[in-house]
Protein backbone atom coordinates (compact mmCIF):
# COMPACT_ATOMS: atom_id res chain seq x y z
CA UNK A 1 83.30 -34.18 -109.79
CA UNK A 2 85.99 -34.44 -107.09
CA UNK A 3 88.51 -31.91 -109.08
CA UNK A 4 86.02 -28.63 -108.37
CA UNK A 5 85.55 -28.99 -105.03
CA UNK A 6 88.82 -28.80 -103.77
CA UNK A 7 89.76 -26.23 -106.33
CA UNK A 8 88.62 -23.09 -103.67
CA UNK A 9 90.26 -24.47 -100.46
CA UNK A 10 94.04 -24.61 -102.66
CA UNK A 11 93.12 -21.57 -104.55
CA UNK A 12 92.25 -19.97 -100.74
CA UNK A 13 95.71 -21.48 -99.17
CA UNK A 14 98.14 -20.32 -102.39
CA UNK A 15 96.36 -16.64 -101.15
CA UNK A 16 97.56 -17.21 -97.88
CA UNK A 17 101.06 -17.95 -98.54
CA UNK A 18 101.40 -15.46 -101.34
CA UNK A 19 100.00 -12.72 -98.36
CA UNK A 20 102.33 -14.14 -95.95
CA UNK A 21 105.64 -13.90 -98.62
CA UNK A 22 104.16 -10.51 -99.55
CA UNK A 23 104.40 -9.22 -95.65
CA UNK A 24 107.83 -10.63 -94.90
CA UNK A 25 109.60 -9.54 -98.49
CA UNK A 26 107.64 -5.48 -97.60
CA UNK A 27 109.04 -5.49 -93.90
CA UNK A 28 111.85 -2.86 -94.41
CA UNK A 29 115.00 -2.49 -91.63
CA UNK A 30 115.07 -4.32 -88.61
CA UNK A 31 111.92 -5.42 -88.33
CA UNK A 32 110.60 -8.75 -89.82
CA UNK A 33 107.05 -10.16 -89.48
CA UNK A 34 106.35 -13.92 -89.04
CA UNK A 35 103.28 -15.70 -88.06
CA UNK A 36 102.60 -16.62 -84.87
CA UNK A 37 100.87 -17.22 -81.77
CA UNK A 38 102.53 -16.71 -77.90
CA UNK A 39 102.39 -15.39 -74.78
CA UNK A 40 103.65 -12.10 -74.36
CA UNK A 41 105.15 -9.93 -71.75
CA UNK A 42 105.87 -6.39 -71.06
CA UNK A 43 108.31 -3.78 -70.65
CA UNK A 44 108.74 -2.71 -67.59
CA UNK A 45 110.46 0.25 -65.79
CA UNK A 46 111.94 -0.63 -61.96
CA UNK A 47 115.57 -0.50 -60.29
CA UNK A 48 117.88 -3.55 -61.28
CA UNK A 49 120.44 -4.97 -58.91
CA UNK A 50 123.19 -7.05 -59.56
CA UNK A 51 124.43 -8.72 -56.19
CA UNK A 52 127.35 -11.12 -55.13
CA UNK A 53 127.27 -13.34 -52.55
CA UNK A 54 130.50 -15.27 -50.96
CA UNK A 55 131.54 -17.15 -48.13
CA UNK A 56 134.54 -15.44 -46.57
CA UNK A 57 136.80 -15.46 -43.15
CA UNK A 58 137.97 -13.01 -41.14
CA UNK A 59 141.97 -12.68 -40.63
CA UNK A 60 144.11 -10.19 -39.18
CA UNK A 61 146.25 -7.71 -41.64
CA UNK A 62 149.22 -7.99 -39.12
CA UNK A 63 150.54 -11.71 -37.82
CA UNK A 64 153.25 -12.10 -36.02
CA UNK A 65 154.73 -15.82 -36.58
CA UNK A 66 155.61 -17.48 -33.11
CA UNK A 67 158.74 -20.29 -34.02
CA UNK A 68 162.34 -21.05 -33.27
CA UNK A 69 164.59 -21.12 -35.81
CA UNK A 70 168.07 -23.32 -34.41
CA UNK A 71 171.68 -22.54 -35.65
CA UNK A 72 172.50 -25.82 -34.55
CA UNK A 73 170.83 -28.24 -32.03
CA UNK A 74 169.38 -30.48 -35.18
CA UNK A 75 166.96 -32.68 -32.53
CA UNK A 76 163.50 -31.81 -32.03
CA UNK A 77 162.12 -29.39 -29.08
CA UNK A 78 160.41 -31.24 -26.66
CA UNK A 79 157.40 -28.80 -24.66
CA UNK A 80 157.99 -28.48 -21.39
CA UNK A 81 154.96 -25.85 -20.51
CA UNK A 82 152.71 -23.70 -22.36
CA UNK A 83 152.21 -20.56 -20.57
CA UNK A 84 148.95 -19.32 -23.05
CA UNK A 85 145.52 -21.17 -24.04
CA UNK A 86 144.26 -20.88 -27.41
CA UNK A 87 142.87 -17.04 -28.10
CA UNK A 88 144.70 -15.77 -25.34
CA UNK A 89 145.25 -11.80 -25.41
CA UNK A 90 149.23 -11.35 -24.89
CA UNK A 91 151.41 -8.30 -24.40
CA UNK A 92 154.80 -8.14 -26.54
CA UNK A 93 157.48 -10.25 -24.65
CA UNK A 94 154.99 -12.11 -22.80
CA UNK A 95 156.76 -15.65 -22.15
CA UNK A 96 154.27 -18.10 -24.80
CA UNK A 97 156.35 -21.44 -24.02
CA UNK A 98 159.30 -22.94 -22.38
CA UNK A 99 160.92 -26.13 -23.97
CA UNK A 100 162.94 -29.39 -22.55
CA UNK A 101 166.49 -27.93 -22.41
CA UNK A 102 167.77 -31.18 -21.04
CA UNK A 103 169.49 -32.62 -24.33
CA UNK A 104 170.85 -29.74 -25.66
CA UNK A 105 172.44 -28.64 -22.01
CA UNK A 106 174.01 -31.71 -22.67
CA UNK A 107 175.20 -31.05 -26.59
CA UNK A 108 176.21 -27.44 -24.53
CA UNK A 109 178.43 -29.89 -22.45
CA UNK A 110 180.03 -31.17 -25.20
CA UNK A 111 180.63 -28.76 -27.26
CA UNK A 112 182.64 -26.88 -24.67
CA UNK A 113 184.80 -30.01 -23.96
CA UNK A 114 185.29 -29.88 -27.85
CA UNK A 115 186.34 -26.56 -27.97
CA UNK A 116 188.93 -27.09 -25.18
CA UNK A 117 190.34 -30.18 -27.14
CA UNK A 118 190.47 -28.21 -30.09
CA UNK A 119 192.27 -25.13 -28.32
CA UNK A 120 194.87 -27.39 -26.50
CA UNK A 121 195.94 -29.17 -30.08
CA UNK A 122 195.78 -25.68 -32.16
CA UNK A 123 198.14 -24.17 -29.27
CA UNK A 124 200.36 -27.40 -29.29
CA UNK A 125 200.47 -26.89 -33.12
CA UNK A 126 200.62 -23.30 -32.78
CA UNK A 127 204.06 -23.94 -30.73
CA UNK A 128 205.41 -26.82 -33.24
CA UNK A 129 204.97 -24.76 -36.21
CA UNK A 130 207.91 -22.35 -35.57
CA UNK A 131 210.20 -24.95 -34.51
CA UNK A 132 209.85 -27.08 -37.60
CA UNK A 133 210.20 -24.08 -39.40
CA UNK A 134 213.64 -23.54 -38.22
CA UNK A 135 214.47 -27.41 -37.60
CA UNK A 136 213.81 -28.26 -41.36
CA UNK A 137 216.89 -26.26 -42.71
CA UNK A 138 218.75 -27.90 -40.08
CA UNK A 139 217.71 -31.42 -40.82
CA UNK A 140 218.60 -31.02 -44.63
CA UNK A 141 222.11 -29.73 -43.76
CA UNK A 142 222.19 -32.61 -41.70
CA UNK A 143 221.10 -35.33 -44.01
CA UNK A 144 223.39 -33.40 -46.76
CA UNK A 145 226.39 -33.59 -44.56
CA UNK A 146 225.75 -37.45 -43.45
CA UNK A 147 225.47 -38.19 -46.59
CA UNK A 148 228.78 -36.33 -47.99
CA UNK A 149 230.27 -37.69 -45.00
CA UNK A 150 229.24 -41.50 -45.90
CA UNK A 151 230.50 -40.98 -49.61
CA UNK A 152 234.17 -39.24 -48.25
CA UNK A 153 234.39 -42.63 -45.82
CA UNK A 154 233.60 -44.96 -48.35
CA UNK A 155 235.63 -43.29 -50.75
CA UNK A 156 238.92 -43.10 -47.96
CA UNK A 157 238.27 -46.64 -47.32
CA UNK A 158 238.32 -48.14 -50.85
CA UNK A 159 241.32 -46.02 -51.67
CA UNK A 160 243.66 -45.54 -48.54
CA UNK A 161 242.05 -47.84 -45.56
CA UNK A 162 241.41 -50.96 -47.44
CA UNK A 163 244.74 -51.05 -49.17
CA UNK A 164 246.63 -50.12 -46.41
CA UNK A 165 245.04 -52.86 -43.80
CA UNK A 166 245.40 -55.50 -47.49
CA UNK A 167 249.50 -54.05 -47.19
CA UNK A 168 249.41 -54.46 -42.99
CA UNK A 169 247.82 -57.79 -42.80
CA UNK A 170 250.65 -58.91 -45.26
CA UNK A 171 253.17 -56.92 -44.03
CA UNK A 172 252.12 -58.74 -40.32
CA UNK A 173 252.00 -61.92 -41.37
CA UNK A 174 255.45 -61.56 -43.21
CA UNK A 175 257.05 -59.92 -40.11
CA UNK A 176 256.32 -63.08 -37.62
CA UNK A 177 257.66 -65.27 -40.15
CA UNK A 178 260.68 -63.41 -40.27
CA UNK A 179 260.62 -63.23 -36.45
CA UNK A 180 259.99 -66.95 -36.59
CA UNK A 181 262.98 -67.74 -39.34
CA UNK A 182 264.72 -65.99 -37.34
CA UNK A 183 264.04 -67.82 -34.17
CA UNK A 184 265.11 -71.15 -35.85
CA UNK A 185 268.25 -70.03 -37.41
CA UNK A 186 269.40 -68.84 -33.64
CA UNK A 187 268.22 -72.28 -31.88
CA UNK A 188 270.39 -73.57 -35.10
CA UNK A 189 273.85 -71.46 -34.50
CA UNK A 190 273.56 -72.04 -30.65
CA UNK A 191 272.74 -75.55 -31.26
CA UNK A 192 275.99 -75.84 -33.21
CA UNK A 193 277.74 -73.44 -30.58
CA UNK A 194 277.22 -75.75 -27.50
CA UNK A 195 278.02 -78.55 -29.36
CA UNK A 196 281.82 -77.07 -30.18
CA UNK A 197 282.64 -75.27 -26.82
CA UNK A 198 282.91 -76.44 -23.40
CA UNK A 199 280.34 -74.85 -21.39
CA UNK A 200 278.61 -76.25 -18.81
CA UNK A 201 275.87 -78.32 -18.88
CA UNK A 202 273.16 -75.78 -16.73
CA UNK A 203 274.52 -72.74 -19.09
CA UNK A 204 273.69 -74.84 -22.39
CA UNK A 205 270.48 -75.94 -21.01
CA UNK A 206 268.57 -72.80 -20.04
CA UNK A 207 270.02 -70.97 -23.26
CA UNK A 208 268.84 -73.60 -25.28
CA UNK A 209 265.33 -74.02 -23.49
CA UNK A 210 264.52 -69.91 -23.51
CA UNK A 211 265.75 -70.05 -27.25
CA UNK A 212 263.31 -73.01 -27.80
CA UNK A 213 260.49 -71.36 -26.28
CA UNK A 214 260.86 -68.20 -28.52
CA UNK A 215 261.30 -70.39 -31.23
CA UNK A 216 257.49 -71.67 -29.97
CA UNK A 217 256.70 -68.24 -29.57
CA UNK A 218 257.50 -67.31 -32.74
CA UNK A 219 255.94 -70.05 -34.53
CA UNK A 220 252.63 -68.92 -32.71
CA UNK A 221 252.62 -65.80 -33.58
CA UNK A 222 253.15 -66.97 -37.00
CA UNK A 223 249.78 -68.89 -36.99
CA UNK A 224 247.94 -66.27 -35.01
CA UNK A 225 249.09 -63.75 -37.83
CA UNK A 226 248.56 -65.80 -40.73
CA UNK A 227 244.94 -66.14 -39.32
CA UNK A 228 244.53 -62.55 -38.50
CA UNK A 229 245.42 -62.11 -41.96
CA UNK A 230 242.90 -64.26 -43.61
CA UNK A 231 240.58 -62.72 -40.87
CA UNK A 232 241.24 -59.15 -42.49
CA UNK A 233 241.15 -60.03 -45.92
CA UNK A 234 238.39 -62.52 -45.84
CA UNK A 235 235.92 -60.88 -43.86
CA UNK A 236 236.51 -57.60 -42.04
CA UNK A 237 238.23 -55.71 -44.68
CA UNK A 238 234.46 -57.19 -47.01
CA UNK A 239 232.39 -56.60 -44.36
CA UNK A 240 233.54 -53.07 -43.80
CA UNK A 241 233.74 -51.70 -47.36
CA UNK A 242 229.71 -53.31 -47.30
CA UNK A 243 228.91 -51.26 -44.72
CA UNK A 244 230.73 -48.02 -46.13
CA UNK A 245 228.98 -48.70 -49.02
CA UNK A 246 225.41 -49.76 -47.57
CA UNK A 247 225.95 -46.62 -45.32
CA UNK A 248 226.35 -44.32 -48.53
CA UNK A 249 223.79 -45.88 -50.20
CA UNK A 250 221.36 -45.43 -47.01
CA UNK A 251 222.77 -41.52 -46.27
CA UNK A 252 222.11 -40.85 -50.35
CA UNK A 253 218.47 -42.09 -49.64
CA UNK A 254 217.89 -40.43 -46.51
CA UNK A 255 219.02 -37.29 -48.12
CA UNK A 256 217.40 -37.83 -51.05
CA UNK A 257 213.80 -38.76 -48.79
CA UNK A 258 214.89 -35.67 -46.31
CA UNK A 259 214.59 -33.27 -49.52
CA UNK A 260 211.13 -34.45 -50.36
CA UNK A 261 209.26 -35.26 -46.74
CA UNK A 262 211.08 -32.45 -44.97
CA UNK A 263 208.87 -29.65 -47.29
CA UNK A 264 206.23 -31.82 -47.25
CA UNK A 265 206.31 -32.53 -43.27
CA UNK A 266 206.16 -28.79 -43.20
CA UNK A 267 203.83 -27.85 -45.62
CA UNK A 268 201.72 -31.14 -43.69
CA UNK A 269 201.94 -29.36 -40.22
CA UNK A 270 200.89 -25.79 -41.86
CA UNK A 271 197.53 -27.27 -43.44
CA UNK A 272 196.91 -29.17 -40.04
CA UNK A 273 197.39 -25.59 -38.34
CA UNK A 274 195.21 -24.07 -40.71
CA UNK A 275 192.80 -27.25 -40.21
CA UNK A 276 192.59 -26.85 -36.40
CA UNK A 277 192.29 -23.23 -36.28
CA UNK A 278 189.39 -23.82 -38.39
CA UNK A 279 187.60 -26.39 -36.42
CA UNK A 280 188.62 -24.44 -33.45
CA UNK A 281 186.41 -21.43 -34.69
CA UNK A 282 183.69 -24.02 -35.78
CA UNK A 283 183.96 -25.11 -32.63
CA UNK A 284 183.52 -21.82 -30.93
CA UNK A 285 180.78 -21.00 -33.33
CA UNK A 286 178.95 -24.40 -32.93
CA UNK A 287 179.07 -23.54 -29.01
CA UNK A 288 177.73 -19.50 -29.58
CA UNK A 289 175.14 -21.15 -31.61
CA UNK A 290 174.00 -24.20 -29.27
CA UNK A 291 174.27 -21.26 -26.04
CA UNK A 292 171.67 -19.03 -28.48
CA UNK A 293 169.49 -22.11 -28.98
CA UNK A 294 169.49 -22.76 -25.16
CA UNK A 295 168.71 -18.90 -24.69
CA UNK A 296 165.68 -19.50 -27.24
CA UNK A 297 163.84 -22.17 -25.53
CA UNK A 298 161.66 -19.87 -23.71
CA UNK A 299 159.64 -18.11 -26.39
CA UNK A 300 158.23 -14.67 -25.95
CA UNK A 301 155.19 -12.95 -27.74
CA UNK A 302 156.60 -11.17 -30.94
CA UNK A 303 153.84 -8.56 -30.31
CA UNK A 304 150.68 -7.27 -28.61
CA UNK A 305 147.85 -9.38 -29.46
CA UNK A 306 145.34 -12.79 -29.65
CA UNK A 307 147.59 -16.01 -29.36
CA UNK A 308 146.30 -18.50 -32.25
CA UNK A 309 147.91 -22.11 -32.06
CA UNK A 310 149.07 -23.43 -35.04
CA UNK A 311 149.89 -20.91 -38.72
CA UNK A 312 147.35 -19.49 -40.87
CA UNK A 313 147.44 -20.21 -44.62
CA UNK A 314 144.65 -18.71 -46.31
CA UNK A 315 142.76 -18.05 -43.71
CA UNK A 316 142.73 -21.54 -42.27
CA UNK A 317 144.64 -22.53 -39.44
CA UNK A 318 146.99 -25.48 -39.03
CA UNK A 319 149.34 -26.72 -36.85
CA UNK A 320 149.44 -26.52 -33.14
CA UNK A 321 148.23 -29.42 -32.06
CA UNK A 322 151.66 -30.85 -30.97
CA UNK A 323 151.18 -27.49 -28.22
CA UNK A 324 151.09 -29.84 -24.87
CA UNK A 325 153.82 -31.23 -22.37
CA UNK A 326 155.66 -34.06 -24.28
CA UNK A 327 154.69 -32.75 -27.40
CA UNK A 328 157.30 -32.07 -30.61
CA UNK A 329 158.34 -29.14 -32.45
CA UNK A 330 160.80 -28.84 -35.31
CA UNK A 331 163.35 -25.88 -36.12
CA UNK A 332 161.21 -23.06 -38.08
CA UNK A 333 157.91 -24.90 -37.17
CA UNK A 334 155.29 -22.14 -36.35
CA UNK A 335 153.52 -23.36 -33.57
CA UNK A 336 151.68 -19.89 -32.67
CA UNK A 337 151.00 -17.07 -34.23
CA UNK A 338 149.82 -13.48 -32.85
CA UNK A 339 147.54 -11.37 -34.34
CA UNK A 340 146.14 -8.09 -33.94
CA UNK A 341 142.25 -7.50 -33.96
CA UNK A 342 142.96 -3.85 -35.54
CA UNK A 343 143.63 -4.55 -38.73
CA UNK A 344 141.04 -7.13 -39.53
CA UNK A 345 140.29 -8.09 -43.05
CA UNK A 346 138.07 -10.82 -44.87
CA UNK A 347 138.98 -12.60 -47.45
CA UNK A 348 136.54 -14.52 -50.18
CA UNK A 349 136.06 -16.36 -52.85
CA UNK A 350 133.92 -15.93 -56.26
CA UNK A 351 133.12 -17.42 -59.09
CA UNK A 352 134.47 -16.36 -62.42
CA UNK A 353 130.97 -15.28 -63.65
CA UNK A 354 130.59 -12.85 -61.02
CA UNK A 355 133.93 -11.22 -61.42
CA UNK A 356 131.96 -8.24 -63.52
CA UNK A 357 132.01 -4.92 -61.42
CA UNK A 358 133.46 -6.31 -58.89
CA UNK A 359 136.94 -3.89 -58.57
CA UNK A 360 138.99 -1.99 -55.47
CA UNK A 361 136.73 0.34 -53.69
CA UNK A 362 133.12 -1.39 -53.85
CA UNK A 363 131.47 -1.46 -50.60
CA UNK A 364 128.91 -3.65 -49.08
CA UNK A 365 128.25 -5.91 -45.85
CA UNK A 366 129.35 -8.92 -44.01
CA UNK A 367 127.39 -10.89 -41.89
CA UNK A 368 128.73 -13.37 -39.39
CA UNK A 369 127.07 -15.92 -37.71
CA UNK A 370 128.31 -15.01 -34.46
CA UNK A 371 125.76 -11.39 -34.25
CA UNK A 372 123.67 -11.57 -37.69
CA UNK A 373 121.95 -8.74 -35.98
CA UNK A 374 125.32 -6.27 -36.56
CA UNK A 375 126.15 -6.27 -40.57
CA UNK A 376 129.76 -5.08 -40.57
CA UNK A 377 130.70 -2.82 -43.03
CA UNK A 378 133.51 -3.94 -46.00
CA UNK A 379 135.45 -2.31 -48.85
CA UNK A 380 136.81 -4.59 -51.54
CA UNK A 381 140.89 -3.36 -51.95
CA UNK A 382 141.91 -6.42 -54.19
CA UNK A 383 140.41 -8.66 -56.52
CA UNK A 384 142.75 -11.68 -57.97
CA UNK A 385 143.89 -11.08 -61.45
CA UNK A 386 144.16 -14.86 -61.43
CA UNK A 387 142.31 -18.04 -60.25
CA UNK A 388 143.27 -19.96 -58.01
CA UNK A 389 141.67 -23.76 -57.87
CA UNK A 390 138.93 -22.29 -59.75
CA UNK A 391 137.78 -19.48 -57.60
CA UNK A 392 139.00 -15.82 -57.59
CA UNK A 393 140.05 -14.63 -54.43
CA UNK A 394 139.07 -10.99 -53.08
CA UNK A 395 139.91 -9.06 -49.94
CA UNK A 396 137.48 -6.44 -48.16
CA UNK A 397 138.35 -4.37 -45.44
CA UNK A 398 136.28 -4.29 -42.09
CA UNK A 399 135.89 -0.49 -42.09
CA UNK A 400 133.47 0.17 -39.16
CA UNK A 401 133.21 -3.18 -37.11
CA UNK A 402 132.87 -1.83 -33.52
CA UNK A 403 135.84 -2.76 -30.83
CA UNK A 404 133.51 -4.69 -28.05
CA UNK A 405 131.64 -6.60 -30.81
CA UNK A 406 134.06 -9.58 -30.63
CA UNK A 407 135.35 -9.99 -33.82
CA UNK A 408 137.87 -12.23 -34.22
CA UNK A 409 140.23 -14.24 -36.93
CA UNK A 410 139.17 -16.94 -37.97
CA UNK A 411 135.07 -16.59 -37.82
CA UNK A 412 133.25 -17.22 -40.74
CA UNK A 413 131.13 -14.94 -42.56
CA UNK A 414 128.49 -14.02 -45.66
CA UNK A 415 129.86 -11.19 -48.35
CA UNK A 416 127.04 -9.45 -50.17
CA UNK A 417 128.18 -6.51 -52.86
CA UNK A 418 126.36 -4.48 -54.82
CA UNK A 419 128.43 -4.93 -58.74
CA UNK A 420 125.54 -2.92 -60.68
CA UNK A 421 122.73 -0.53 -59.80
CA UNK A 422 120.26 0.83 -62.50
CA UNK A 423 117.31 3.00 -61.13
CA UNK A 424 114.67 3.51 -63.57
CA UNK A 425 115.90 0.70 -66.20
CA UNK A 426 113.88 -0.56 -68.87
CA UNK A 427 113.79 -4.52 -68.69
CA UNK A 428 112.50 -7.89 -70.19
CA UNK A 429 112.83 -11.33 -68.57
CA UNK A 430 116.34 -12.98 -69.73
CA UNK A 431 114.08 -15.73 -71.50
CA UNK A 432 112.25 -12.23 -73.79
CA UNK A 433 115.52 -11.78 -75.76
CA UNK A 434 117.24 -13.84 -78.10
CA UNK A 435 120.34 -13.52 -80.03
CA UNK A 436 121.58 -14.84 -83.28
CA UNK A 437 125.08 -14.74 -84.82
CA UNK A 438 123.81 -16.07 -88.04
CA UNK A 439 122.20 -13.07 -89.03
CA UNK A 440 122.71 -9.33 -88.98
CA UNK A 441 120.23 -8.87 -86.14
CA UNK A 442 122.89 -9.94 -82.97
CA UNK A 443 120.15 -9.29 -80.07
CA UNK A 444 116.32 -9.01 -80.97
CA UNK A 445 112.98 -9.90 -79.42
CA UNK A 446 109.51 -10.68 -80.85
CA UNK A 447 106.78 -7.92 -80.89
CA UNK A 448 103.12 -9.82 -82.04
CA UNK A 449 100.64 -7.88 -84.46
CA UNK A 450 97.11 -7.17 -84.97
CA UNK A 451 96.85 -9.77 -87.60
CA UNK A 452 98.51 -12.32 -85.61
CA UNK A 453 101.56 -11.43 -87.06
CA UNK A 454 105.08 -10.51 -85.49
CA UNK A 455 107.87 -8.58 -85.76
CA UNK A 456 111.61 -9.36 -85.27
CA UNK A 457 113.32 -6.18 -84.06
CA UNK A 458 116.68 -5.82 -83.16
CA UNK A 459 117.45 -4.01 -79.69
CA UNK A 460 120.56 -2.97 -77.16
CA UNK A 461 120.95 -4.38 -74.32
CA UNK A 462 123.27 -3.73 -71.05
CA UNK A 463 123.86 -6.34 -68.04
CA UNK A 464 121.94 -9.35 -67.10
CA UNK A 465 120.34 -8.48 -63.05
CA UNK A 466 119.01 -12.25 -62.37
CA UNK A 467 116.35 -13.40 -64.91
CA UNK A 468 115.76 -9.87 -65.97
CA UNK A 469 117.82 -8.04 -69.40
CA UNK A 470 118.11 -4.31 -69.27
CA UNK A 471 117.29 -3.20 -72.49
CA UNK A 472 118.75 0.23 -73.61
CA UNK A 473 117.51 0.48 -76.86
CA UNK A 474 114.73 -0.54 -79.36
CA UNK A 475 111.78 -0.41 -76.98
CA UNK A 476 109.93 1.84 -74.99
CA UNK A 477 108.00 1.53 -71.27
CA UNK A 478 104.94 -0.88 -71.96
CA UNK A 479 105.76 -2.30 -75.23
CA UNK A 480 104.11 -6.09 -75.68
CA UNK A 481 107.19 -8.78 -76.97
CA UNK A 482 106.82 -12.43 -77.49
CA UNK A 483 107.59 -14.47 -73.58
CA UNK A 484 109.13 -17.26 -75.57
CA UNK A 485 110.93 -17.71 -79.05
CA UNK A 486 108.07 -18.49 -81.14
């Protein structure tokens, strides 16, 4: 009993779904109908406006850096007075600061009693030079000649002197023992002559006693020259052919030294000339140098325009706050900068998604929060072909921002440009228009039936302006699509 009443409600949905197939499967080209129920909005004709927004800040085109750069006082600059306040207008060669000279008039100080040290010993070596130029030839002739002179006296002495004083010594010592044989054999004969003749007595003795007394003589002289002799052989005759030969020895190695050190003494005194004339113009330089950095203390204005403490990097400024009596400033620091209000420029920031239309040439306005009531006018001449820290930098020129108005580097401001402008564009809301890589169709939207069916159709579409699409083609003004994907 059960079985034929539910027969008609399956027969009924089977319909359905065979009604349904047959709709979707007749659906020819872009256009596919599925069932559904939504909301639905319409197409709609108005002006679309794509707009960029950025926070920017004003700087000046020209900026003159404000720094001292040392050649060679390597302390730090001490401030003495600062002759400007922050924002300052300043003509060109206006004085900006003066600095401490105390410690480098004292490196001054010494430098110049360097210099005169070092002009004193390159003169003195300036004057030596020539003379051991000419002395060196001299001295090696000399040693040469010692030294052939040592060998020629050791040489006469070990062939002529040495023999001959051997031969004299002997000769010497054989002579006063003649002279003392001699001596005896006449004491002997007059001995035996007084003895045979008759003389008298006073005759006989003084013969006899001056005979004895050479006889005494003789014998000393005998001993002295036998000692002499020994003397000569034993020791002097040694002792001098030692020193002949210690001299030769000594004049060979004084030669032999005078042939090496002379050059090298030379050769020594050139590089110490070249040396000192080198320090000397170091010296001089060092001195030019210190006398510049002395002449530099008192820093002038590079050009006309606003003095800004510090350095700007990016548009933000840093530095200067060492700019006060006592205060410290390295070599090459920029401590001030100048800048000229006429050449302002503003530079931005913007995110990657709004880099489309944005290009050299697009105008638009500025507003600072200084006079919001005066909206300057800019020009974009430079977008960033790269990021930088995630942001893409841009640069507009102030092209009509009035002289009195006060404008100044370094204020803050609001960008707005116009990147896209369609007048009279057909448009959905974003949300109205789907896409889908899967299938043929890449952008389509919903458009609802009479028989609460809908169609699928694929349309064109240009740029996004906010929530709205523009849609170029595949609709016309008033058409009904699905709000939401179904």
């Amino acid at each position: 009993m059960m079985l034929p009443c539910r027969t008609p409600w399956f027969l009924l949905a089977v319909g359905i779904g065979f009604l349904v197939i047959l709709r979707t499967t007749a659906a020819d080209g872009p256009e596919k109908a599925v069932p559904t129920k939504s909301t639905t909005v319409k197409v709609e004709k108005s002006t679309l406006t794509a707009v960029v927004t950025a926070k920017g800040v004003v700087e000046a085109g020209t900026a003159d850096e404000a720094s001292i750069k040392l050649k060679a006082w390597l302390g730090p600059l001490v401030v003495k007075k600062v002759m400007v306040e922050h924002g300052t207008a300043v003509k060109k060669g206006d004085i900006l600061v003066e600095f401490d000279p105390e410690k480098l008039d004292q490196a001054i100080r010494d430098a110049r009693q360097d210099r005169a040290i070092s002009e004193l010993a390159l003169r003195q070596t300036e004057l030596e030079l020539p003379i051991l130029e000419k002395q060196l030839p001299l001295d090696l002739a000399a040693a040469e000649r010692d030294h052939n002179i040592a060998l020629e006296d050791l040489k006469r002495f070990l062939e002529i002197d040495k023999p001959q004083s051997l031969q004299s010594a002997e000769f010497q010592l054989k002579s006063a023992a003649f002279s003392l044989d001699y001596a005896k054999d006449e004491l002997k004969q007059l001995l035996k002559m007084y003895k045979d003749k008759d003389l008298t007595e006073e005759t006989e003795e003084m013969v006899l006693k001056r005979q004895k007394y050479s006889v005494e003589m003789s014998e000393f002289s005998y001993k002295r020259s036998k000692l002499m002799t020994e003397q000569s052989v034993k020791v002097e005759l040694p002792r001098r052919e030692q020193l002949a030969r210690d001299t030769a020895t000594k004049s060979e190695l004084t030669y032999t030294k005078a042939k090496d050190s002379l050059p090298l003494s030379l050769a020594q005194k050139k590089l110490t000339f070249a040396k000192l004339k080198y320090e000397e113009s170091k010296a001089k330089d060092r001195l030019a140098d210190l006398e510049a950095d002395r002449a530099a203390l008192s820093v002038a204005a590079p050009a006309d325009g606003l003095v800004y403490y510090g350095k700007t990097i990016r548009g933000q400024w840093s530095g200067g706050t060492t700019l006060n009596p006592g205060g410290m400033v390295q070599s090459g620091e920029v401590f001030m900068t100048v800048v000229s209000q006429s050449t302002l420029f503003v530079r931005a920031e913007v995110d990657e998604k709004d880099l489309r239309g944005l290009k050299a040439g697009l105008t638009g306005k500025a507003s600072a929060p200084a006079f919001p009531e005066t909206p300057l006018a800019v020009k974009v001449t430079r977008v960033a072909a790269a990021p930088l820290g995630g942001k893409y930098e841009i640069r507009l020129e102030l092209t009509d921002a009035p002289a009195d108005l006060g404008v100044v580097p370094g204020m803050s401001c609001s960008v707005r440009l116009v990147t896209a402008l369609r007048k009279d564009a057909l448009s959905l809301p974003s949300s109205a228009v789907f896409s889908d890589d899967s299938e043929e169709l890449s952008n389509f939207i919903y458009l609802p039936s009479k028989t609460d069916m809908l169609v699928k159709r694929k349309v064109k579409v240009g740029r996004t302006f906010g929530d709205r699409m523009e849609i170029l083609e595949g609709v016309k003004l008033g058409d009904e699509v699905l709000a939401n994907k179904p």
